[in-house]
PDB file of N, CA and C in Angstrom:
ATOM      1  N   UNK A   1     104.294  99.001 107.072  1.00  0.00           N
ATOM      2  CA  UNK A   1     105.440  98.917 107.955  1.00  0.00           C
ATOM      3  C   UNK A   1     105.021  98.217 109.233  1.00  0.00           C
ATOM      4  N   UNK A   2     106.452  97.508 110.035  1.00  0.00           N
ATOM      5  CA  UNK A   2     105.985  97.201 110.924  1.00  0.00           C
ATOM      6  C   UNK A   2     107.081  97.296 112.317  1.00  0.00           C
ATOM      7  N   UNK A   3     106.767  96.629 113.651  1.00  0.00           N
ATOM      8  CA  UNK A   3     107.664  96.807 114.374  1.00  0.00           C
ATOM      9  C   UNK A   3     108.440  95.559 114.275  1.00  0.00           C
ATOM     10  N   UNK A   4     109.769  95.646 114.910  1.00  0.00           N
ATOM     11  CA  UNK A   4     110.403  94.501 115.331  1.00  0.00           C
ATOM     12  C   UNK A   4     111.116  94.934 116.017  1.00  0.00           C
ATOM     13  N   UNK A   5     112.103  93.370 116.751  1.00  0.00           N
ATOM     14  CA  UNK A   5     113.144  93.899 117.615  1.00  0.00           C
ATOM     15  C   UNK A   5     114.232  92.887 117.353  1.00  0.00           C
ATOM     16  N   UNK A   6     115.509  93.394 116.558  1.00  0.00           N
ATOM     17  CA  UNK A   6     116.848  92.551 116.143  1.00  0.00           C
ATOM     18  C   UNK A   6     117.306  91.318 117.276  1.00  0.00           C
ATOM     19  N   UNK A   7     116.865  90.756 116.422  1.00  0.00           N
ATOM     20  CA  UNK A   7     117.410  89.156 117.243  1.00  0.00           C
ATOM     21  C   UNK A   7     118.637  88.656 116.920  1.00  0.00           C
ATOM     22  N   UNK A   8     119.279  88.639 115.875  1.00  0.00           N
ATOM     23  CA  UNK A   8     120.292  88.175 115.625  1.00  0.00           C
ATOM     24  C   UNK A   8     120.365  88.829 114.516  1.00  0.00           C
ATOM     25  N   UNK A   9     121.841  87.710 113.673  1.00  0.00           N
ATOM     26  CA  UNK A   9     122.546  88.633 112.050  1.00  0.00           C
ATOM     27  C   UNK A   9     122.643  86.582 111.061  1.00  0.00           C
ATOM     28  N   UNK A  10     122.042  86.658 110.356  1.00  0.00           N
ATOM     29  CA  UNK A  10     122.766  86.009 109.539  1.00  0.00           C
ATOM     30  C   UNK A  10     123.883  86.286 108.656  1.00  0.00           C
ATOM     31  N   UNK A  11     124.817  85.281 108.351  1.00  0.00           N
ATOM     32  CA  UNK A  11     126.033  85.026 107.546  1.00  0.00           C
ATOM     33  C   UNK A  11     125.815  84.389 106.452  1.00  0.00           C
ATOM     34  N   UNK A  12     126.382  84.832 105.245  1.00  0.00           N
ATOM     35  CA  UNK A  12     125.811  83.790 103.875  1.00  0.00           C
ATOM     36  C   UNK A  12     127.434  84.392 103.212  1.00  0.00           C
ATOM     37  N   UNK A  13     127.615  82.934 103.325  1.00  0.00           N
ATOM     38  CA  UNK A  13     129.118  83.056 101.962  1.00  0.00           C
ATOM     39  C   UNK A  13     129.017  82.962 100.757  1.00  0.00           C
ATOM     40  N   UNK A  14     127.291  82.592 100.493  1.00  0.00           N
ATOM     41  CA  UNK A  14     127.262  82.552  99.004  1.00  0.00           C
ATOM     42  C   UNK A  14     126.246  83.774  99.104  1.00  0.00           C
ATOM     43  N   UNK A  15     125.800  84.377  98.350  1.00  0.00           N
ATOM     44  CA  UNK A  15     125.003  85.247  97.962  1.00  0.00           C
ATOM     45  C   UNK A  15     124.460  85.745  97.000  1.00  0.00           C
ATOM     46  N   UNK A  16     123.420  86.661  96.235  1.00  0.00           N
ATOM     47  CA  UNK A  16     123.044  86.973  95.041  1.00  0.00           C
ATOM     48  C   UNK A  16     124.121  87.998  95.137  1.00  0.00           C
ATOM     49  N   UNK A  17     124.763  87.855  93.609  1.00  0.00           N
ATOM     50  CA  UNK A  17     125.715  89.644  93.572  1.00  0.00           C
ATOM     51  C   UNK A  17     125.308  90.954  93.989  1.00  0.00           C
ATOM     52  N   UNK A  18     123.815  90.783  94.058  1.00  0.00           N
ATOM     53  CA  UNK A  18     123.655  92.460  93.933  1.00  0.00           C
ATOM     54  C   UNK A  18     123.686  92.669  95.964  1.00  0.00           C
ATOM     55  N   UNK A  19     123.694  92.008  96.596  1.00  0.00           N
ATOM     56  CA  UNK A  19     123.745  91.406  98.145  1.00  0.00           C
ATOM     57  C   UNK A  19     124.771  91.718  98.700  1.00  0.00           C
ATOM     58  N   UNK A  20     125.592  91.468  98.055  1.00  0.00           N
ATOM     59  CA  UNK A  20     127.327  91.369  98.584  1.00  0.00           C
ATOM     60  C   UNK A  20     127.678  92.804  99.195  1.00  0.00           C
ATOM     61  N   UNK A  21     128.040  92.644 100.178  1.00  0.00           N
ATOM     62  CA  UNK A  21     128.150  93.478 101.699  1.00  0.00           C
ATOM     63  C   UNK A  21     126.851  93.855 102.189  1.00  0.00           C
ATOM     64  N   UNK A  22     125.734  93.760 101.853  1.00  0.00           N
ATOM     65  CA  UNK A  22     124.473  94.022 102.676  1.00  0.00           C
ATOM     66  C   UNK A  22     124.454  92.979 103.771  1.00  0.00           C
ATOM     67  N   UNK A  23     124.219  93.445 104.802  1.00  0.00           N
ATOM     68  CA  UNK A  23     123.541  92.583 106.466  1.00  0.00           C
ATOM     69  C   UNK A  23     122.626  92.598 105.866  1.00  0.00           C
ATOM     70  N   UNK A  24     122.414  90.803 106.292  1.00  0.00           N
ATOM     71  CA  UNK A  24     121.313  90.486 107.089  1.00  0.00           C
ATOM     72  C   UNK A  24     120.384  90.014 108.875  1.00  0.00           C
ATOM     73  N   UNK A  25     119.775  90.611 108.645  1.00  0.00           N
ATOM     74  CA  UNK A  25     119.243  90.425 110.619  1.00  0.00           C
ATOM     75  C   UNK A  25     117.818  89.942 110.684  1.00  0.00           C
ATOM     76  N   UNK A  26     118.085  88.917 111.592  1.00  0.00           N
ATOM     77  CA  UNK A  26     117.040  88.683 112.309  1.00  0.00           C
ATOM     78  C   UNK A  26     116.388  89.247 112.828  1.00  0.00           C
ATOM     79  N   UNK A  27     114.997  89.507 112.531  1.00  0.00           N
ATOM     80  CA  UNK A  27     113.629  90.193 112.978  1.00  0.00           C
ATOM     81  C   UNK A  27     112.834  89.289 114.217  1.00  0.00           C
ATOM     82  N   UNK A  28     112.575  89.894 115.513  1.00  0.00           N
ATOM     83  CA  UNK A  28     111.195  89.327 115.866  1.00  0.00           C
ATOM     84  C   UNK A  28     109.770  90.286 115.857  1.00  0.00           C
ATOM     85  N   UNK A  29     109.043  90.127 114.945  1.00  0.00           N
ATOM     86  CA  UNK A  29     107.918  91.439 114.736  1.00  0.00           C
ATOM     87  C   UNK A  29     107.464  91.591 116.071  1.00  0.00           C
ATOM     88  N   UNK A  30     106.907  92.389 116.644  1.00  0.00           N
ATOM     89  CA  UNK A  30     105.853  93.181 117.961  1.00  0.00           C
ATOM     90  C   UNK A  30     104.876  93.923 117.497  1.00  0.00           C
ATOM     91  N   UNK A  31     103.892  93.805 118.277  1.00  0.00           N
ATOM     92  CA  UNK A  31     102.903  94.349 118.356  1.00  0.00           C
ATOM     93  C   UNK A  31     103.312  95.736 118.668  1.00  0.00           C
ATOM     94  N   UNK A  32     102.317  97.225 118.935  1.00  0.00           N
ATOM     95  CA  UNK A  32     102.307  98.523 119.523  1.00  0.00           C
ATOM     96  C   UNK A  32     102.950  98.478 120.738  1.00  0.00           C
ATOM     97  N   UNK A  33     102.552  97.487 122.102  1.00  0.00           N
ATOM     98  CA  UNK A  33     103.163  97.180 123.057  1.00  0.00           C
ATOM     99  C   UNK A  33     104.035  96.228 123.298  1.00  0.00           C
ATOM    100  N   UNK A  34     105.070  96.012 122.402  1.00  0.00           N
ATOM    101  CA  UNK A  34     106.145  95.399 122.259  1.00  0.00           C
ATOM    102  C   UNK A  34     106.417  94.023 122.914  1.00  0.00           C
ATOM    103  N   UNK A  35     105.280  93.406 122.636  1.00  0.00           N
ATOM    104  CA  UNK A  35     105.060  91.893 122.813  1.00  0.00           C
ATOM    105  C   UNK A  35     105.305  90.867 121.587  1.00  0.00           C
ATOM    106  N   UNK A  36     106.318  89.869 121.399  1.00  0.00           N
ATOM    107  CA  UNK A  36     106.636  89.137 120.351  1.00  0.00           C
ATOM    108  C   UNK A  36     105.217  88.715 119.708  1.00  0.00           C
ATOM    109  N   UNK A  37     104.908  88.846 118.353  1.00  0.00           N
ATOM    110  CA  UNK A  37     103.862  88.339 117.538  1.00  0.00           C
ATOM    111  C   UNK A  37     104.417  87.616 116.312  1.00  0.00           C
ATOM    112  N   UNK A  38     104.438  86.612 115.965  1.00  0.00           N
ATOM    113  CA  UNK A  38     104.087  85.746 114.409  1.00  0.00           C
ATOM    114  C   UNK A  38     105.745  85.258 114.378  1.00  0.00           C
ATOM    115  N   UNK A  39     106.155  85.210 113.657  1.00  0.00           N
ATOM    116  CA  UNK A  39     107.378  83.792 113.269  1.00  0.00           C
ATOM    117  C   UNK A  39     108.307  84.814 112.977  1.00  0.00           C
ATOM    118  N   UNK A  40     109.825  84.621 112.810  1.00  0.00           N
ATOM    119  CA  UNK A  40     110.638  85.832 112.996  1.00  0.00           C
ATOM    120  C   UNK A  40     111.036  85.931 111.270  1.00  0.00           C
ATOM    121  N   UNK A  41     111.817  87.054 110.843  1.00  0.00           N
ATOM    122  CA  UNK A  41     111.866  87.122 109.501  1.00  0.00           C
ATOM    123  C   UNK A  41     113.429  87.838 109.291  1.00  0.00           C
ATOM    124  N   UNK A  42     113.653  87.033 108.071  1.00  0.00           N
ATOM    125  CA  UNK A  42     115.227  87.807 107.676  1.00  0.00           C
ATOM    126  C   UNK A  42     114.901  89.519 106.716  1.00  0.00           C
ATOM    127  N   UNK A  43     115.622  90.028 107.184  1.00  0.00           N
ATOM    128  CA  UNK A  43     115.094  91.496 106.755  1.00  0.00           C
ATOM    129  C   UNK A  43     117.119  91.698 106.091  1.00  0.00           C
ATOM    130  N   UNK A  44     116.968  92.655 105.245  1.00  0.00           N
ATOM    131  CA  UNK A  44     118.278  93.163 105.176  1.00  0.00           C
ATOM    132  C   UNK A  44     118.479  94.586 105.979  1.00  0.00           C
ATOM    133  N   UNK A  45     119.385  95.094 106.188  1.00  0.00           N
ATOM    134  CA  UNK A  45     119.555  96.103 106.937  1.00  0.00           C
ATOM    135  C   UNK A  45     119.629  97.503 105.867  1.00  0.00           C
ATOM    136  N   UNK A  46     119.124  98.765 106.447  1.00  0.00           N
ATOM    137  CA  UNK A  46     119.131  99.904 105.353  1.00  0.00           C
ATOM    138  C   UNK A  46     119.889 101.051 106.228  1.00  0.00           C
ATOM    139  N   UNK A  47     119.879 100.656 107.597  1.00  0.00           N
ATOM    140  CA  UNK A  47     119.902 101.722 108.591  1.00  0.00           C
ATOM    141  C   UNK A  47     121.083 101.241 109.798  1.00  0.00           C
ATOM    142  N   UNK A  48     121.693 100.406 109.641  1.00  0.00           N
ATOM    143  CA  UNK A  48     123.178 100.088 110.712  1.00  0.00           C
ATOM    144  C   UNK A  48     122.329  99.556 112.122  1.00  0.00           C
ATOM    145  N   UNK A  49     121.146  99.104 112.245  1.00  0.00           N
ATOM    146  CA  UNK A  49     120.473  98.642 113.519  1.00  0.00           C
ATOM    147  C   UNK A  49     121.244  97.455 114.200  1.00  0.00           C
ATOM    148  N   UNK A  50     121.450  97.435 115.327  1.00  0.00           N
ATOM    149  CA  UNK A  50     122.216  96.451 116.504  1.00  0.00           C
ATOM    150  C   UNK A  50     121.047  95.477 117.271  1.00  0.00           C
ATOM    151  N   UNK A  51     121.614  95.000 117.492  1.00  0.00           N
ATOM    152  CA  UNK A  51     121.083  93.795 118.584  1.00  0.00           C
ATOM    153  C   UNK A  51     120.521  94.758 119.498  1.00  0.00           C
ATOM    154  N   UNK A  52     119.159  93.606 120.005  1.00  0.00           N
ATOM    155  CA  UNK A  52     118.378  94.246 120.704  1.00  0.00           C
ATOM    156  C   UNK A  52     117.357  95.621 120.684  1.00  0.00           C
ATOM    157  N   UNK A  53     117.825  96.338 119.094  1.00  0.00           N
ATOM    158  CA  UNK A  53     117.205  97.236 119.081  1.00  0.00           C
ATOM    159  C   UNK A  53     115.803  97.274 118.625  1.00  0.00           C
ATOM    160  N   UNK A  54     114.758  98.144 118.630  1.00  0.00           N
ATOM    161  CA  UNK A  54     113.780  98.288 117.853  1.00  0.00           C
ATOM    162  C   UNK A  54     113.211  99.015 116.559  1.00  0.00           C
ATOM    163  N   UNK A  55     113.205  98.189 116.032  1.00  0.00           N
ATOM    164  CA  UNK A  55     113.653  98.646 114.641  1.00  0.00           C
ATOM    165  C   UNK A  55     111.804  98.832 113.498  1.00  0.00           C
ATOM    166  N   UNK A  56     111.734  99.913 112.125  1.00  0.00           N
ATOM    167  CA  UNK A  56     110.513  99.336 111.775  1.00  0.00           C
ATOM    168  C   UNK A  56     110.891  99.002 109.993  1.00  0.00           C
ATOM    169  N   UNK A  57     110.296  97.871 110.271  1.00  0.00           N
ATOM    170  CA  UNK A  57     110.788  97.172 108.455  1.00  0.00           C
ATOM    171  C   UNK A  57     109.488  97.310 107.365  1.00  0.00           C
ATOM    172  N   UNK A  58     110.148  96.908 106.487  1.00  0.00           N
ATOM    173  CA  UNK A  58     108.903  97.356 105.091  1.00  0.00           C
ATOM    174  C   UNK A  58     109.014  95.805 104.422  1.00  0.00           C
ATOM    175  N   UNK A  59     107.582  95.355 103.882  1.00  0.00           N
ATOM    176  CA  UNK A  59     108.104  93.828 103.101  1.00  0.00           C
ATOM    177  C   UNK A  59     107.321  94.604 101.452  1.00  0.00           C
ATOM    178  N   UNK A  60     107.371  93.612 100.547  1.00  0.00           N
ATOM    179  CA  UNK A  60     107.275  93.819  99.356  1.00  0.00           C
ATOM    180  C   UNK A  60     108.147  94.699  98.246  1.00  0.00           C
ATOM    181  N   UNK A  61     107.693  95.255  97.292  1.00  0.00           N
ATOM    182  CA  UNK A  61     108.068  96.280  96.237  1.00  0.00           C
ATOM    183  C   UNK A  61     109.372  97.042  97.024  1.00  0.00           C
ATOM    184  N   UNK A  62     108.669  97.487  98.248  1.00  0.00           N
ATOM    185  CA  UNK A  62     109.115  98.734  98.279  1.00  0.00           C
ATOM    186  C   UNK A  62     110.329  98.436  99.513  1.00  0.00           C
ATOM    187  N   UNK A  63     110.529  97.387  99.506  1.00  0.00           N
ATOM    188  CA  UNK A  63     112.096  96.547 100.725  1.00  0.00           C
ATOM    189  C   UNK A  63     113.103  97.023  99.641  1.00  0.00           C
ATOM    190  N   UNK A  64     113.361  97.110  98.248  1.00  0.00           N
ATOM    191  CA  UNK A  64     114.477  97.147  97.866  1.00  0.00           C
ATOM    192  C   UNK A  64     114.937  98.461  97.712  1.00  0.00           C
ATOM    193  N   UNK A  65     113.784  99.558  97.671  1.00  0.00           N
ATOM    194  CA  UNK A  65     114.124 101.002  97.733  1.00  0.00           C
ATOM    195  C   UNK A  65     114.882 101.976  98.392  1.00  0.00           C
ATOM    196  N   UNK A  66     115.272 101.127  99.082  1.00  0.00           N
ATOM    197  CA  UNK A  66     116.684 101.955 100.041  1.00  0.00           C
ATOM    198  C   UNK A  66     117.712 102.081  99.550  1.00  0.00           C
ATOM    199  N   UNK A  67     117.982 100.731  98.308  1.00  0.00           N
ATOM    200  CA  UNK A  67     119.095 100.443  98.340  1.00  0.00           C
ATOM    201  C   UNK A  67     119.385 101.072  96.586  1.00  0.00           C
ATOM    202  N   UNK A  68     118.415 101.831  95.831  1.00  0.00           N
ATOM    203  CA  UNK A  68     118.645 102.343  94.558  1.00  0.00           C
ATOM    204  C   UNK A  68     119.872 102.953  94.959  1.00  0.00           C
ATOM    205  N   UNK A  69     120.525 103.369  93.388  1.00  0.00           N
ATOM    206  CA  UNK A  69     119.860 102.483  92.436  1.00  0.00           C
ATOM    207  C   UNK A  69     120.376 101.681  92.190  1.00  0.00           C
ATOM    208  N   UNK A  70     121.076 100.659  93.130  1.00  0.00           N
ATOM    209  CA  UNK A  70     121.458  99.250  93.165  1.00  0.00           C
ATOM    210  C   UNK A  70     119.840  98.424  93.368  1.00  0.00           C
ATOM    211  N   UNK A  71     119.818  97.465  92.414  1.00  0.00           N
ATOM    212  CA  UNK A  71     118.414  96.246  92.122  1.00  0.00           C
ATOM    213  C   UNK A  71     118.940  95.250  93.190  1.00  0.00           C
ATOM    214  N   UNK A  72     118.282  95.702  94.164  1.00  0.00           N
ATOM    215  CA  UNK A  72     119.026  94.218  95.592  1.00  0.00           C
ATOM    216  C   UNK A  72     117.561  93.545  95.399  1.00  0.00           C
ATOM    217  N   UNK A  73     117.979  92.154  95.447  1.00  0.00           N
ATOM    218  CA  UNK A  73     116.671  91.236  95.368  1.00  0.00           C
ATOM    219  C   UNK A  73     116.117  91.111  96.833  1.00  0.00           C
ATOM    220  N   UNK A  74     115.306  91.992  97.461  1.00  0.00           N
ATOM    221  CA  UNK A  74     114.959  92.282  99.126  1.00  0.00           C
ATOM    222  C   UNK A  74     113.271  91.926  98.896  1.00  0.00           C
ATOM    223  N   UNK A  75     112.812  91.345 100.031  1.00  0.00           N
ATOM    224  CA  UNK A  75     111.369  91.113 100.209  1.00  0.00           C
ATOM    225  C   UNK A  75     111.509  92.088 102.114  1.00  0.00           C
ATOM    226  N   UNK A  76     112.017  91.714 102.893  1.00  0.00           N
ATOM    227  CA  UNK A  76     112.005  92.294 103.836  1.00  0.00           C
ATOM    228  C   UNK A  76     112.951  93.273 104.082  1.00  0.00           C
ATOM    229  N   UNK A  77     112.611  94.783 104.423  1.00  0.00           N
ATOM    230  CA  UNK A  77     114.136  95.594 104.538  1.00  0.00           C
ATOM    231  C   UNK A  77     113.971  96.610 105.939  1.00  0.00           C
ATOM    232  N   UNK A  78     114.860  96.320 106.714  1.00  0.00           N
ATOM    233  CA  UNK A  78     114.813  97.673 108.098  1.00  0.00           C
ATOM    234  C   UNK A  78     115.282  98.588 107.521  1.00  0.00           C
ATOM    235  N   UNK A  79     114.221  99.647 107.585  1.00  0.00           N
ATOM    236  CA  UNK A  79     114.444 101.014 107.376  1.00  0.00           C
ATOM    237  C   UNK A  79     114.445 102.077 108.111  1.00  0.00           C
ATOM    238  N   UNK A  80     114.431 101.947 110.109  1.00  0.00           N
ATOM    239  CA  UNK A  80     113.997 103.069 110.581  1.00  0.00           C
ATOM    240  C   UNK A  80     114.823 102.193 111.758  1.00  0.00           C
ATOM    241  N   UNK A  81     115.154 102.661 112.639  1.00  0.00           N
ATOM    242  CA  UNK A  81     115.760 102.534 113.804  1.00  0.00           C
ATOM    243  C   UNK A  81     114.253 103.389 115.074  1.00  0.00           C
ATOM    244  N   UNK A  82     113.677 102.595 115.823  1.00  0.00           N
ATOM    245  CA  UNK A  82     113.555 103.637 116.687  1.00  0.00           C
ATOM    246  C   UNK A  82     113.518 104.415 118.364  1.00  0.00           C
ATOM    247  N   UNK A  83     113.609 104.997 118.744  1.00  0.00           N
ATOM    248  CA  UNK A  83     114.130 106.144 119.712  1.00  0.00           C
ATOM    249  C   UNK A  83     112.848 105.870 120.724  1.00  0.00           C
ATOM    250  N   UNK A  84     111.664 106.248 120.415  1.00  0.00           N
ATOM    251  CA  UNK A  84     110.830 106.044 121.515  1.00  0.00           C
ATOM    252  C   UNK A  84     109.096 105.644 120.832  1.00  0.00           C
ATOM    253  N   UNK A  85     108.322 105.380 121.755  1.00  0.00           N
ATOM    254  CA  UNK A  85     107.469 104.916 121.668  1.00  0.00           C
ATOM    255  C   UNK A  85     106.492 105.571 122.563  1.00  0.00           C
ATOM    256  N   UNK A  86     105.031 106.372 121.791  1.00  0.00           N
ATOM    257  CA  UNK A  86     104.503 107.030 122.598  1.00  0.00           C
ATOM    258  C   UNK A  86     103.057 106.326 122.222  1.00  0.00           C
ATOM    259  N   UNK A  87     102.444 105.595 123.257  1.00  0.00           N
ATOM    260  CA  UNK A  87     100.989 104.585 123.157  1.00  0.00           C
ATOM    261  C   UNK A  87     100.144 105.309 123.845  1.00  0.00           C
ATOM    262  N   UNK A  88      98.964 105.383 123.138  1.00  0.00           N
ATOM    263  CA  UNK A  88      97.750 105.940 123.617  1.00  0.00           C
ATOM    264  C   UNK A  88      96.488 105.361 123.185  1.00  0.00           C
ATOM    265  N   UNK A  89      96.294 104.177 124.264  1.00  0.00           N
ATOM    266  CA  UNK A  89      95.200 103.282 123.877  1.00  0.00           C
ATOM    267  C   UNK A  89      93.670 104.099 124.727  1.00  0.00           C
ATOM    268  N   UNK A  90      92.246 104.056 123.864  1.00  0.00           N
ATOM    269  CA  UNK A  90      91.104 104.133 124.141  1.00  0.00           C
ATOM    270  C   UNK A  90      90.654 103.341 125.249  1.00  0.00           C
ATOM    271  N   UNK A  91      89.928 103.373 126.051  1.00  0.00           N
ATOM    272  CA  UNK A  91      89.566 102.239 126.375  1.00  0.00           C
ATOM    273  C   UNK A  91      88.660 101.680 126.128  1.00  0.00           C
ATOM    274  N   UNK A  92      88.502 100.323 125.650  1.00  0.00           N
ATOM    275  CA  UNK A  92      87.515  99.489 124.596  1.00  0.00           C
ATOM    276  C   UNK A  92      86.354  99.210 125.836  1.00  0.00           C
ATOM    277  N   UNK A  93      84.711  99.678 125.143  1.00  0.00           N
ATOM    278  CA  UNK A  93      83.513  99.325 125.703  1.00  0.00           C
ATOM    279  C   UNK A  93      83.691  98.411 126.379  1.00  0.00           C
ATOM    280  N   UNK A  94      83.000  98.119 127.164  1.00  0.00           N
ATOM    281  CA  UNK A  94      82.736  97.102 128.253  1.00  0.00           C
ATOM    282  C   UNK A  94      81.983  95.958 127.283  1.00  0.00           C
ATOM    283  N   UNK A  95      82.272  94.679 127.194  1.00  0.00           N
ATOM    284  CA  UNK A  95      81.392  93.685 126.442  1.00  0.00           C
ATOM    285  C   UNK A  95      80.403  93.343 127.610  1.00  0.00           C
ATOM    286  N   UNK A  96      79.190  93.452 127.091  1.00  0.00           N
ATOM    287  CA  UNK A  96      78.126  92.869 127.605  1.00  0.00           C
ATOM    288  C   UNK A  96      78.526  91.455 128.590  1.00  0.00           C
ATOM    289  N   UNK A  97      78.181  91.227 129.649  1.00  0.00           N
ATOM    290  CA  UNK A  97      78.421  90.113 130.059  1.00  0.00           C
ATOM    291  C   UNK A  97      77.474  89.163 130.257  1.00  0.00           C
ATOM    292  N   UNK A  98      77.390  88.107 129.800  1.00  0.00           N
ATOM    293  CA  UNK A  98      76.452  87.096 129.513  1.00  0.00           C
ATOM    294  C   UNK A  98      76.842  85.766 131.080  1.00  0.00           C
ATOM    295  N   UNK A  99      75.658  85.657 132.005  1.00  0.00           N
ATOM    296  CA  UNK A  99      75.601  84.875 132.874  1.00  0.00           C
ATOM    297  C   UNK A  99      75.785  83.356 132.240  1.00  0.00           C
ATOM    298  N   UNK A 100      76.551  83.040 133.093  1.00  0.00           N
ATOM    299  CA  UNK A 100      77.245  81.449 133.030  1.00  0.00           C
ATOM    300  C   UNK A 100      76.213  80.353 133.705  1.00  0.00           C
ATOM    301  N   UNK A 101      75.901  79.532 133.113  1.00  0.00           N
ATOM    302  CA  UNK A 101      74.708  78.700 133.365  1.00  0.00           C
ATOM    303  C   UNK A 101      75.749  77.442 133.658  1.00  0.00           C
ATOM    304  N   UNK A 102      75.162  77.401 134.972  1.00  0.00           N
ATOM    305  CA  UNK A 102      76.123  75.639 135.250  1.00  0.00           C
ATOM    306  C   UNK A 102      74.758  74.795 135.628  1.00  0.00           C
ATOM    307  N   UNK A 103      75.103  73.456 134.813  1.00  0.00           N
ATOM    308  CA  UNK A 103      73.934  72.363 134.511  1.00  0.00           C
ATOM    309  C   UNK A 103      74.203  71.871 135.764  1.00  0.00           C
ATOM    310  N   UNK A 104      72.664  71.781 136.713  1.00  0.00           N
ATOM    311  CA  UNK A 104      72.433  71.289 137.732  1.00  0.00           C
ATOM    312  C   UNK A 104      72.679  69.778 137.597  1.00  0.00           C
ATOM    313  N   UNK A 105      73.228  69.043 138.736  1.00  0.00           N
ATOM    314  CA  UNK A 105      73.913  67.912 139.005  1.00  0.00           C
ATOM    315  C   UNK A 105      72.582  66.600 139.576  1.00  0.00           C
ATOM    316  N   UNK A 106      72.238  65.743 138.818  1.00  0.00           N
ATOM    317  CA  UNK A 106      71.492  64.629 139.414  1.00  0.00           C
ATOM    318  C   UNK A 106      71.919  63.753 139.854  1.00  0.00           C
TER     319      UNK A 106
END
């Protein structure tokens, strides 16, 4: 699973049958701290999610499982709407710091 946050809705007048009345929405994935990461993705909707919200989607096998036991042909599917976000980062070792050598000037 992952995060995203609804960017938009696509419209399709043609569709696979098993599709017909499922939304589709625009995904932008995020990282833990809700910073845009990687290229945006069409997801179908499982859960009534709106614009702007943050949402967490599933890709593969298991995108069409919401929708048994209708066979929807899904690779990406929002399945979770969510409410809040509680981050609790470590703080990562100090990296060794290696002195910067600037080549003396002739």
């Amino acid at each position: 699973m992952y995060l995203g946050r609804v960017v938009g809705c696509v419209w399709a007048t043609v569709k696979h049958p098993a599709m017909v009345g499922q939304r589709m929405l625009v995904i932008q994935p995020l990282t833990p701290e809700l910073k845009a990461t990687g290229k945006r993705v069409v997801c179908l909707d499982a859960t009534g999610a709106g614009a702007g919200e943050i949402v967490y989607c599933v890709r593969g096998r298991e995108a069409s499982f919401p929708f048994l036991p209708a066979e929807v042909p899904a690779d990406t599917t929002v399945v979770g709407i969510v409410d809040s976000i509680h981050l609790k980062r470590t703080p990562q070792a100090a990296a060794p710091r290696h002195p910067v050598h600037k080549k003396a000037r002739k």
